[in-house]
C-alpha atoms as a PDB file:
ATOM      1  CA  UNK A   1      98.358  95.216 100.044  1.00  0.00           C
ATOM      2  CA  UNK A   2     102.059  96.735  99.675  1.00  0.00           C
ATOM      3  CA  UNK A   3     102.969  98.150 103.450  1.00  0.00           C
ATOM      4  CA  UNK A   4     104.645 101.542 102.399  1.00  0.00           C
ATOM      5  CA  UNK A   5     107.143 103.780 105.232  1.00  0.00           C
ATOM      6  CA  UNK A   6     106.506 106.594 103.995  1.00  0.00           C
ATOM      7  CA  UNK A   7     109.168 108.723 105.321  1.00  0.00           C
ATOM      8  CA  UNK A   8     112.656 107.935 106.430  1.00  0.00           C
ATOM      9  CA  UNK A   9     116.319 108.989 106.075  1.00  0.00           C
ATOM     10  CA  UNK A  10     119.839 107.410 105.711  1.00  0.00           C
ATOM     11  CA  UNK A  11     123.094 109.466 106.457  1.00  0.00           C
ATOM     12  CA  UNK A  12     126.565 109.420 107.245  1.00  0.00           C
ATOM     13  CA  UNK A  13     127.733 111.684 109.216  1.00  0.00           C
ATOM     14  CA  UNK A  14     130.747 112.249 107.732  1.00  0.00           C
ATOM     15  CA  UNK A  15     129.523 112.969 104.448  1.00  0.00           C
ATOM     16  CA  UNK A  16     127.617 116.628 105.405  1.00  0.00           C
ATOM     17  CA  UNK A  17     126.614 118.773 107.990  1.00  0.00           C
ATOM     18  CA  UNK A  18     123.271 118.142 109.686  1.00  0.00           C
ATOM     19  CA  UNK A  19     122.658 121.646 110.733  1.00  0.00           C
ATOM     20  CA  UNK A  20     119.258 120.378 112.619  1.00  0.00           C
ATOM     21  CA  UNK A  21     121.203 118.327 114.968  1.00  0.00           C
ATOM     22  CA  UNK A  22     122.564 119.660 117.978  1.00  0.00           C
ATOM     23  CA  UNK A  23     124.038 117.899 121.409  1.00  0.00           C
ATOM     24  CA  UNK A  24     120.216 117.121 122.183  1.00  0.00           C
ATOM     25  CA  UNK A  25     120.756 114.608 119.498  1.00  0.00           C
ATOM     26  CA  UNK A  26     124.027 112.496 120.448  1.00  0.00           C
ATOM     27  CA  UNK A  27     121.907 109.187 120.537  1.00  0.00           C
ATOM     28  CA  UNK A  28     121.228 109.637 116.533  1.00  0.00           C
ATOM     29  CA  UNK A  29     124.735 110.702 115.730  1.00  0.00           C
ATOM     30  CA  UNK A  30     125.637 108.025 113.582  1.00  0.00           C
ATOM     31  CA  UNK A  31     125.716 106.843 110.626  1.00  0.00           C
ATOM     32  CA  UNK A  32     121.970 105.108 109.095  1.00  0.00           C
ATOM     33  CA  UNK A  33     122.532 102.676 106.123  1.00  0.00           C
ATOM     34  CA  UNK A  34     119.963 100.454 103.797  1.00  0.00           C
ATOM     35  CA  UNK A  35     121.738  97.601 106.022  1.00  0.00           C
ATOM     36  CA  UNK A  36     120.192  98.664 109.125  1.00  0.00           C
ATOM     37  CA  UNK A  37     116.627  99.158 107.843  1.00  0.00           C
ATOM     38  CA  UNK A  38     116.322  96.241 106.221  1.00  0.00           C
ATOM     39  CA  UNK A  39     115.781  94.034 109.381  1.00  0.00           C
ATOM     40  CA  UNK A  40     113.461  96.671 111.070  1.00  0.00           C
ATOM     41  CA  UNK A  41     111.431  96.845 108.092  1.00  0.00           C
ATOM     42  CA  UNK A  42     111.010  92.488 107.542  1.00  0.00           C
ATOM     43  CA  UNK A  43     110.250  92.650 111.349  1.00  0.00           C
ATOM     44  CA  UNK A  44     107.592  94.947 110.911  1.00  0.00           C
ATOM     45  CA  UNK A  45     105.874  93.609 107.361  1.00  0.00           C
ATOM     46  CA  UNK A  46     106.908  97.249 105.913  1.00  0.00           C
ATOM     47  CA  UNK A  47     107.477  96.073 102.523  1.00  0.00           C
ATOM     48  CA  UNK A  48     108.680  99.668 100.195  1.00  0.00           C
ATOM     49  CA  UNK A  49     109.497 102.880 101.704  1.00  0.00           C
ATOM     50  CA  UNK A  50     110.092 106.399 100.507  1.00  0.00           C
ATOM     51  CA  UNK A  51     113.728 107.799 101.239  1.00  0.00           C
ATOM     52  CA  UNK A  52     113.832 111.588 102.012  1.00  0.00           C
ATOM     53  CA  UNK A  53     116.389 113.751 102.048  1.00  0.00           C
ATOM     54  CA  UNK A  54     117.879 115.712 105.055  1.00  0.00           C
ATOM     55  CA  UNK A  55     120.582 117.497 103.744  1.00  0.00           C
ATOM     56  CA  UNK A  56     120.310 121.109 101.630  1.00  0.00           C
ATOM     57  CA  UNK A  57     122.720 120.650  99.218  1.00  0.00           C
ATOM     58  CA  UNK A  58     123.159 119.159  95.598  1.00  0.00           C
ATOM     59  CA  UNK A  59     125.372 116.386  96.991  1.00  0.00           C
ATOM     60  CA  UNK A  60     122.533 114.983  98.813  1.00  0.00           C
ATOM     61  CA  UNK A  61     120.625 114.258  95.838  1.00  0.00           C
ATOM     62  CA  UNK A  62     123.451 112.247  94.402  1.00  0.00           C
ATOM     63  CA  UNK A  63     123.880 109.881  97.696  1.00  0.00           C
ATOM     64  CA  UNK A  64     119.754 109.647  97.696  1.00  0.00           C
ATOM     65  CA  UNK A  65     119.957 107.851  94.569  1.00  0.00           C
ATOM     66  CA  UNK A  66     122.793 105.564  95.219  1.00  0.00           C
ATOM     67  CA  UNK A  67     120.930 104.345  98.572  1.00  0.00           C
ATOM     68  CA  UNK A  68     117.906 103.434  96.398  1.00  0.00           C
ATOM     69  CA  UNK A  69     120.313 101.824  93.439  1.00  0.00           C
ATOM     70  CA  UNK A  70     121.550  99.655  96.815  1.00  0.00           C
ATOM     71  CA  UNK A  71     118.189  99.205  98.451  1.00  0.00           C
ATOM     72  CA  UNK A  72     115.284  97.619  96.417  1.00  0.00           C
ATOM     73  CA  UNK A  73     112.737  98.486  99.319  1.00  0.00           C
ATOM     74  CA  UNK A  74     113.212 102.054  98.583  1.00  0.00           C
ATOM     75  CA  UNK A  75     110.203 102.657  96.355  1.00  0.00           C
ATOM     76  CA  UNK A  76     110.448 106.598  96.144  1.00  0.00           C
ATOM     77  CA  UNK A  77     112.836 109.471  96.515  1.00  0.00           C
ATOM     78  CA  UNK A  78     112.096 112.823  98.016  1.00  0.00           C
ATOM     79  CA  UNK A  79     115.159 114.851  97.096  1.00  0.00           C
ATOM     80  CA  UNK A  80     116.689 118.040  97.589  1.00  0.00           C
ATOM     81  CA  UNK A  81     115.671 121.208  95.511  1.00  0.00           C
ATOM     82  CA  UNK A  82     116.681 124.973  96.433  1.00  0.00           C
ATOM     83  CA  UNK A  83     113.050 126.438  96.597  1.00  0.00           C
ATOM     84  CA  UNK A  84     114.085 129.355  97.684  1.00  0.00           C
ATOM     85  CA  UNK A  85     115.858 130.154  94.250  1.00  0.00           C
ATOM     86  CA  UNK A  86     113.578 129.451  91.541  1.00  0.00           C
ATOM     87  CA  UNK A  87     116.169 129.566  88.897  1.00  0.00           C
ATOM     88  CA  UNK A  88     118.335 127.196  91.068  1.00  0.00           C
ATOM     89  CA  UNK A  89     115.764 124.623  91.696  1.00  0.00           C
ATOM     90  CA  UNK A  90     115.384 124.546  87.997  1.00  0.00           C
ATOM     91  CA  UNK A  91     118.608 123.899  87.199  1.00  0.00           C
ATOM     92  CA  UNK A  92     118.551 121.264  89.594  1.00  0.00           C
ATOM     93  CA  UNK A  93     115.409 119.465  88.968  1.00  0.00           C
ATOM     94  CA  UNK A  94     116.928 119.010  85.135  1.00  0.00           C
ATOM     95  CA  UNK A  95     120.328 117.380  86.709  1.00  0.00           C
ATOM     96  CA  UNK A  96     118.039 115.011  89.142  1.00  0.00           C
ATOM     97  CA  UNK A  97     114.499 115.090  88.499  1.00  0.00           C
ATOM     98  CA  UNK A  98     113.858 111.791  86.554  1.00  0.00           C
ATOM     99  CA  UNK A  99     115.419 109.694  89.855  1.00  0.00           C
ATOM    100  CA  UNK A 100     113.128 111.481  92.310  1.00  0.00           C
ATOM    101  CA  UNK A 101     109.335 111.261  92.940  1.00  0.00           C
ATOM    102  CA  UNK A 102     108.904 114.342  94.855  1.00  0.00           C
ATOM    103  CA  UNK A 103     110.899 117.000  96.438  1.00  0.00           C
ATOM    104  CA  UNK A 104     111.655 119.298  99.746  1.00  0.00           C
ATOM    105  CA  UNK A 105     113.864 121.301 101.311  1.00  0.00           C
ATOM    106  CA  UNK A 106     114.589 121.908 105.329  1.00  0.00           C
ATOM    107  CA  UNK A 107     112.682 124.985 106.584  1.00  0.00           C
ATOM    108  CA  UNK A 108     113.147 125.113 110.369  1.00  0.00           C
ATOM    109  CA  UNK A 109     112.062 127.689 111.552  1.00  0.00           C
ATOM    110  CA  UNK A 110     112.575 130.212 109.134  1.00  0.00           C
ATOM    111  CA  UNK A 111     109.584 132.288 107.816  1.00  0.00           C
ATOM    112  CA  UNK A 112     107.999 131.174 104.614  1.00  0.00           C
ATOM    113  CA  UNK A 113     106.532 134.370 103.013  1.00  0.00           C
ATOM    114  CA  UNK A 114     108.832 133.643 100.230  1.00  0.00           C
ATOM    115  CA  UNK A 115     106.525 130.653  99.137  1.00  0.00           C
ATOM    116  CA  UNK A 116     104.060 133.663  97.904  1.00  0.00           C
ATOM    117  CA  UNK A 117     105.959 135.452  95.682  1.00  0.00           C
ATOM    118  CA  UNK A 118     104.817 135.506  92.503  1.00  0.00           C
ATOM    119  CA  UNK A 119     108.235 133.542  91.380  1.00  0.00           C
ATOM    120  CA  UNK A 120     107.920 130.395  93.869  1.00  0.00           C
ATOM    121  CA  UNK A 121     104.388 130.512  92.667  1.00  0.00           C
ATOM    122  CA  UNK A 122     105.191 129.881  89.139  1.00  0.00           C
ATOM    123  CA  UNK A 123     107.802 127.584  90.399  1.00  0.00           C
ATOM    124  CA  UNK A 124     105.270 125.183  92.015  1.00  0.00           C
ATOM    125  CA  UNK A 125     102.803 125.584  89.228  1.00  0.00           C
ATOM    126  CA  UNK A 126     105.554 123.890  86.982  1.00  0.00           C
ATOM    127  CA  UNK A 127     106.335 121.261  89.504  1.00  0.00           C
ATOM    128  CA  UNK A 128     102.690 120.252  89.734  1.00  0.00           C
ATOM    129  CA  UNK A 129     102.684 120.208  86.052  1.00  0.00           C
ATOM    130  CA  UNK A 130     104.934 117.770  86.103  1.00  0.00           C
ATOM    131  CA  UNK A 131     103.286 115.603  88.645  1.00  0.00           C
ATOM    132  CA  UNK A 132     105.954 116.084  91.552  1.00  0.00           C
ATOM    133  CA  UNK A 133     104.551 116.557  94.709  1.00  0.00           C
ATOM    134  CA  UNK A 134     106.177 119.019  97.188  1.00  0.00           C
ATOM    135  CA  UNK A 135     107.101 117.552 101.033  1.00  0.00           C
ATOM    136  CA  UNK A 136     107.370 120.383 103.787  1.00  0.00           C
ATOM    137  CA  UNK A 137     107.407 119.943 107.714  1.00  0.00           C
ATOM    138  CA  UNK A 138     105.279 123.629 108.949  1.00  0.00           C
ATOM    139  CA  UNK A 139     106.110 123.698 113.072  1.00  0.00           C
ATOM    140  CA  UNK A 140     104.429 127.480 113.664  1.00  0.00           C
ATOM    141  CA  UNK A 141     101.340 128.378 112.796  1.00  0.00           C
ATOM    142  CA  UNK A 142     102.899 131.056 110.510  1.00  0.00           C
ATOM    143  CA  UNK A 143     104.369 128.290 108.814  1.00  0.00           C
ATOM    144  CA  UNK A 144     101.354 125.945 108.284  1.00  0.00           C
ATOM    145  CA  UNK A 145      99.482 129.836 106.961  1.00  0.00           C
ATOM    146  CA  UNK A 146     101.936 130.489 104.719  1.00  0.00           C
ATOM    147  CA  UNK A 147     101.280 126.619 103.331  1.00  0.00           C
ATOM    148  CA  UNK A 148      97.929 126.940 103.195  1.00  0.00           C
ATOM    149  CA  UNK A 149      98.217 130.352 100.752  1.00  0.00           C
ATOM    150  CA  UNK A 150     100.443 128.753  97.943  1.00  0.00           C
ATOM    151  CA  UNK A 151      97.979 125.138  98.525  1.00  0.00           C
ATOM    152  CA  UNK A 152      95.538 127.434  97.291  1.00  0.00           C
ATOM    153  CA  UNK A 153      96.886 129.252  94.806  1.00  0.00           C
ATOM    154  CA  UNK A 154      98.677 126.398  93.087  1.00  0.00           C
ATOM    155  CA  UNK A 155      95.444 123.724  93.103  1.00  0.00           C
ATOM    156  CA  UNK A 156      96.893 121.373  91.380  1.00  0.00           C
ATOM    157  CA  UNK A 157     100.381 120.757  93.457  1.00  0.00           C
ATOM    158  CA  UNK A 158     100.556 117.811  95.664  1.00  0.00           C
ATOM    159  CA  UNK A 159     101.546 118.828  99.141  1.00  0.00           C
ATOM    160  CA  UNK A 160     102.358 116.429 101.777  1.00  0.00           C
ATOM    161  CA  UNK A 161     102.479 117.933 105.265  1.00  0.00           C
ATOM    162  CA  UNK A 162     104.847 115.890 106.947  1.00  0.00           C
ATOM    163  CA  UNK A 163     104.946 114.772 110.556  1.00  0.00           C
ATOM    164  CA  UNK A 164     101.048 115.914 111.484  1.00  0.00           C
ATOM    165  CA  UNK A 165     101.761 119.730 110.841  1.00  0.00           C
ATOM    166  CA  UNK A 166     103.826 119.634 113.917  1.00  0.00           C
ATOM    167  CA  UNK A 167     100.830 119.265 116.726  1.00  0.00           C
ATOM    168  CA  UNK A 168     100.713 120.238 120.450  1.00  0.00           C
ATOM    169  CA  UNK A 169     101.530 117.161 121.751  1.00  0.00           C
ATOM    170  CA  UNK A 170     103.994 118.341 124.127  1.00  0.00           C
ATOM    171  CA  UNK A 171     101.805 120.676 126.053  1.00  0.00           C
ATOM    172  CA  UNK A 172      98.141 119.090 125.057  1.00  0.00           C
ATOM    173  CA  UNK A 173      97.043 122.425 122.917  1.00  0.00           C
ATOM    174  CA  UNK A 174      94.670 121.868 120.028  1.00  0.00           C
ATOM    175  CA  UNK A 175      94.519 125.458 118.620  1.00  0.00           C
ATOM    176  CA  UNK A 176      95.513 126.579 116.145  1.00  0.00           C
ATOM    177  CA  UNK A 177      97.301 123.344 115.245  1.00  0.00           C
ATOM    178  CA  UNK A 178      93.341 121.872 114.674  1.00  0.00           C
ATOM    179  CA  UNK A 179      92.081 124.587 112.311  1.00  0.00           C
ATOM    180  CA  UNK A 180      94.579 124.553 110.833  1.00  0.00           C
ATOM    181  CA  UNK A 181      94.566 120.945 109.539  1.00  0.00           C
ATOM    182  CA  UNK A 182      91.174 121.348 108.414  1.00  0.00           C
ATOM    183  CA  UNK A 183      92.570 124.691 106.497  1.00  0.00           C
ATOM    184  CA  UNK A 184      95.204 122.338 105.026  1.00  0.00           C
ATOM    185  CA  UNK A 185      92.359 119.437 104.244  1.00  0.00           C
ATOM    186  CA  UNK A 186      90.214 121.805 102.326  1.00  0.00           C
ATOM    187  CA  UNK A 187      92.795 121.885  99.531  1.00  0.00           C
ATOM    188  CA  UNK A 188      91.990 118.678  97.756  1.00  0.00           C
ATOM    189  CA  UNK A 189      95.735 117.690  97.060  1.00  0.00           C
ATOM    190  CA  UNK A 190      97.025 118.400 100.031  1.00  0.00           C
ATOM    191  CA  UNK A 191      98.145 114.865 102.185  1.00  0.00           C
ATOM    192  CA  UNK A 192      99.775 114.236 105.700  1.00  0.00           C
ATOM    193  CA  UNK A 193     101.492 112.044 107.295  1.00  0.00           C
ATOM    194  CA  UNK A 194     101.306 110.032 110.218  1.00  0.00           C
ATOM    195  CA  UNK A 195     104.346 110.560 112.121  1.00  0.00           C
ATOM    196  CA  UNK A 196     106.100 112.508 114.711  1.00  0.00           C
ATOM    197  CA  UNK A 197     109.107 115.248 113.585  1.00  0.00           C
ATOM    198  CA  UNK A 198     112.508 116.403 115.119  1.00  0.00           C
ATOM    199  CA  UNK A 199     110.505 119.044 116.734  1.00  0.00           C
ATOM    200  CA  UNK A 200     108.330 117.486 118.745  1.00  0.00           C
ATOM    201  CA  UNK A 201     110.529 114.394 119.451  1.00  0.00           C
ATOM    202  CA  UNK A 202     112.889 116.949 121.033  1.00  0.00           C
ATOM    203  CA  UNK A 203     110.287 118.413 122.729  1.00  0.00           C
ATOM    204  CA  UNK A 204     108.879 115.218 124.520  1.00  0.00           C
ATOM    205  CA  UNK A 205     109.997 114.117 127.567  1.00  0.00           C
ATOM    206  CA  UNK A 206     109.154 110.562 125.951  1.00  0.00           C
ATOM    207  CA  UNK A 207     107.167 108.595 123.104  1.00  0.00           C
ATOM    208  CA  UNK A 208     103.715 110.261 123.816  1.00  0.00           C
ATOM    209  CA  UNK A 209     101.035 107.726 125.132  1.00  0.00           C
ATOM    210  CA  UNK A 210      97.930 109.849 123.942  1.00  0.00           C
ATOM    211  CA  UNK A 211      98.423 109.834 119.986  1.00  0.00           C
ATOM    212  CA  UNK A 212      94.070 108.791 119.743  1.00  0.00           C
ATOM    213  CA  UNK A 213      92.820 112.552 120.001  1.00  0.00           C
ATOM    214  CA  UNK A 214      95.276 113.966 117.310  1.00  0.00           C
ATOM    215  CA  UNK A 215      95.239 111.392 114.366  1.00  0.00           C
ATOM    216  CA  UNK A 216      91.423 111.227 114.937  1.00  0.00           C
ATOM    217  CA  UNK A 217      90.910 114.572 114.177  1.00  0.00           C
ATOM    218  CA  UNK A 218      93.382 114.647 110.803  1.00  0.00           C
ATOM    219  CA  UNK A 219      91.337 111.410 109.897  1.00  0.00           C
ATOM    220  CA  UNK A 220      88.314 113.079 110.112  1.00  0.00           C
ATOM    221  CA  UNK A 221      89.395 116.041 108.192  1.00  0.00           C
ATOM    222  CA  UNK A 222      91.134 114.571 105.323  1.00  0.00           C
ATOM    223  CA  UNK A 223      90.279 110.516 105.464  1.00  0.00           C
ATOM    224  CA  UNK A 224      92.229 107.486 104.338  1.00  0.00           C
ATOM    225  CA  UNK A 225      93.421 108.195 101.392  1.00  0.00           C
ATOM    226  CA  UNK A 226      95.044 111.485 101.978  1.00  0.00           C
ATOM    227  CA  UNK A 227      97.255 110.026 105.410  1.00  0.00           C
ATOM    228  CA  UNK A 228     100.157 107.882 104.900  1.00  0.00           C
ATOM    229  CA  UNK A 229     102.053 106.215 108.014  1.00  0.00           C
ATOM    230  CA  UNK A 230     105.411 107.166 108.814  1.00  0.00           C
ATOM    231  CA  UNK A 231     108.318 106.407 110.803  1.00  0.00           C
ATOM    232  CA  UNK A 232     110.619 109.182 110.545  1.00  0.00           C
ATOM    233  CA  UNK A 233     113.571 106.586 110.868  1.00  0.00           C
ATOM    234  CA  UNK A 234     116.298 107.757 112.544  1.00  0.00           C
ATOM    235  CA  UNK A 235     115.054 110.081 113.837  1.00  0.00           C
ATOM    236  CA  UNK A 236     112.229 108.369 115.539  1.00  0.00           C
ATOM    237  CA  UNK A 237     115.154 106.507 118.073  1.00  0.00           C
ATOM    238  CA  UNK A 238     114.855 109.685 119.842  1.00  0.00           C
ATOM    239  CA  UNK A 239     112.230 108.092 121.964  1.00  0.00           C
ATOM    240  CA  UNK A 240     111.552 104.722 120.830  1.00  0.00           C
ATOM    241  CA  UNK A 241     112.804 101.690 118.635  1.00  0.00           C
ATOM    242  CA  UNK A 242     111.609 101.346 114.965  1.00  0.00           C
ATOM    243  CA  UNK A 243     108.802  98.632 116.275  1.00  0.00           C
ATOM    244  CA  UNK A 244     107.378 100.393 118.942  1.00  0.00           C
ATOM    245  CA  UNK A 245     107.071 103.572 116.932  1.00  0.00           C
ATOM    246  CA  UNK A 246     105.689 101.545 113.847  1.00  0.00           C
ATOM    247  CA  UNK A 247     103.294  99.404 116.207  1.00  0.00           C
ATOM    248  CA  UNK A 248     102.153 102.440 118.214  1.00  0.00           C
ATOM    249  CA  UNK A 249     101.336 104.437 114.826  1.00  0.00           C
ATOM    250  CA  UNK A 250      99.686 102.061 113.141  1.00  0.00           C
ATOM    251  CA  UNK A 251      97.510 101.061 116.285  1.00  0.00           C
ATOM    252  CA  UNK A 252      96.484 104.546 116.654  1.00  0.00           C
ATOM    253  CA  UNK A 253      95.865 104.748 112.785  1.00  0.00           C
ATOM    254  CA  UNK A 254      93.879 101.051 112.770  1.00  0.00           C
ATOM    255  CA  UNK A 255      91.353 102.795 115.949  1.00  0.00           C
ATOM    256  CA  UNK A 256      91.271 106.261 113.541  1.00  0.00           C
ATOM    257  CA  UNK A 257      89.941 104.712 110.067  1.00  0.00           C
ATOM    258  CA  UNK A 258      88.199 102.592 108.002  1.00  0.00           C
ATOM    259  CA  UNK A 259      90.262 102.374 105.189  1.00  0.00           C
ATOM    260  CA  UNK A 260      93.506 101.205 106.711  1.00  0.00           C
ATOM    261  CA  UNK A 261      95.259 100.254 102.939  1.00  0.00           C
ATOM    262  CA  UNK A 262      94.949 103.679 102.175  1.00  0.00           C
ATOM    263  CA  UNK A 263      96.979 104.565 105.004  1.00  0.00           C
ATOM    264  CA  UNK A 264      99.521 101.966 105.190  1.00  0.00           C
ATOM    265  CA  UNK A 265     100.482 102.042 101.358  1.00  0.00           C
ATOM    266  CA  UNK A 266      97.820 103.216  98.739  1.00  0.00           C
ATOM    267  CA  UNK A 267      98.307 106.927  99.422  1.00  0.00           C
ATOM    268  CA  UNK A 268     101.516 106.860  99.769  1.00  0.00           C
ATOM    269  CA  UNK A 269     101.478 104.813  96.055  1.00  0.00           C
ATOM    270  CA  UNK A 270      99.681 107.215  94.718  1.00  0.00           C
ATOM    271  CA  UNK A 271     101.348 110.964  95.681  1.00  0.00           C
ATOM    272  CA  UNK A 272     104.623 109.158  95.305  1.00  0.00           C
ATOM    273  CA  UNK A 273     104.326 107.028  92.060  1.00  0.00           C
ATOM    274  CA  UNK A 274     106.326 104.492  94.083  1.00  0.00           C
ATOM    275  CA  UNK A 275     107.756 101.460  92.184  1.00  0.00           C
ATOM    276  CA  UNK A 276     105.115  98.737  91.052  1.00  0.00           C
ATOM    277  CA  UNK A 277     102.658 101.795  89.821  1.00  0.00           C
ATOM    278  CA  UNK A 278     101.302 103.101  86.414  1.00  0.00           C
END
């Protein structure tokens, strides 16, 4: 069984602007290098990864593929593309695409009706064509809707939700973040991952002790082999070390489901077309 991370980042901060950091985030205000993951990953029998990117701009796409020239663990790359701007993302998928196994871009906050218009639509339509499957992190329930509408009218697109569709961990809700993800399951391509975003880690007071609940309920909606574990590394240090965040997701994942390859590597092998696969 190949262990797969299915999401993580490397920056430096002197390179770009991370506009999603702020002074809540001085302990992850540094740079991130293959050199640093390496260890965490042998420790923790992690053996590929997928590298995303956390930057909006063409540059990023460009540093994304020189960490993965320098790391051989990196298995996949989620870069950069300018959804937004159909025309742009175009142009930029040409200059990058054959490096990168799927693509994203930062959304915040900010509304997503735009994913609806009849352009974006087309947009997608192409990119599942060409088997690249589409990352976004949803953290309102306007967001997740708006994901839900293009899952449905572009079947055939690979979504993965990243970071559990953001849920109410924070104050213990379970609506609408639970309809939701059974909304999101019902589209047949549509994946998440088991991890914990910016978001929510900023919103804890610490690394939350009651994970069981949550990742049952996404397990039962879209089984094994549409979740993938994640350790949204750096960001995770937030509120705990690479191992406990690893150890504590995957124990929560391993009292969730049956099929625990599917989690820990064969989805992730699969929506990726991580190194090693047809």
């Amino acid at each position: 069984m190949t262990v797969i991370d299915a999401h993580h980042h490397f920056w430096r901060v002197a390179a770009q602007e991370q506009p999603w950091r702020d002074d809540r985030h001085d302990a992850i205000a540094r740079d991130y290098t293959p050199d640093d993951l390496a260890a965490e990953l042998a420790a923790a029998g992690v053996d590929q990864t997928v590298l995303v990117q956390s930057v909006d701009e063409p540059a990023e796409n460009d540093r994304l593929l020189r960490y993965a020239a320098e790391a051989p663990y990196v298995g996949a790359v989620v870069g950069w593309l300018p959804l937004r701007d159909p025309a742009a993302a175009r142009a930029e998928w040409k200059r990058i695409g054959a490096g990168c196994n799927g693509v994203r871009c930062l959304v915040g906050r900010d509304p997503l009706e735009w994913l609806n218009t009849p352009d974006s639509v087309e947009l997608f339509t192409e990119l599942a064509a060409a088997g690249v499957s589409w990352d976004v992190v949803p953290v309102t329930a306007e967001q997740t809707s708006a994901v839900i509408r293009l899952a449905r009218a572009v079947p055939d697109l690979r979504i993965v939700v990243d970071h559990l569709g953001r849920p109410p961990l924070d104050t213990g809700g379970w609506e609408p973040w639970a309809s939701q993800v059974a909304q999101l399951a019902a589209s047949p391509r549509v994946a998440l991952k088991v991890s914990l975003g910016i978001d929510l880690l900023t919103a804890l007071p610490a690394w939350p002790e009651q994970l069981d609940r949550y990742v049952g309920w996404v397990s039962e909606c879209f089984g094994a082999d549409r979740l993938m574990l994640a350790s949204n590394w750096p960001v995770v240090l937030l509120k705990a070390s690479y191992h406990q965040a690893w150890h504590e997701l995957r124990s929560t994942v391993e009292r969730s489901v049956d099929d625990l390859a599917a989690v820990l590597g064969g989805t992730a092998a699969h929506y990726y077309r991580t190194k090693g696969q047809p």
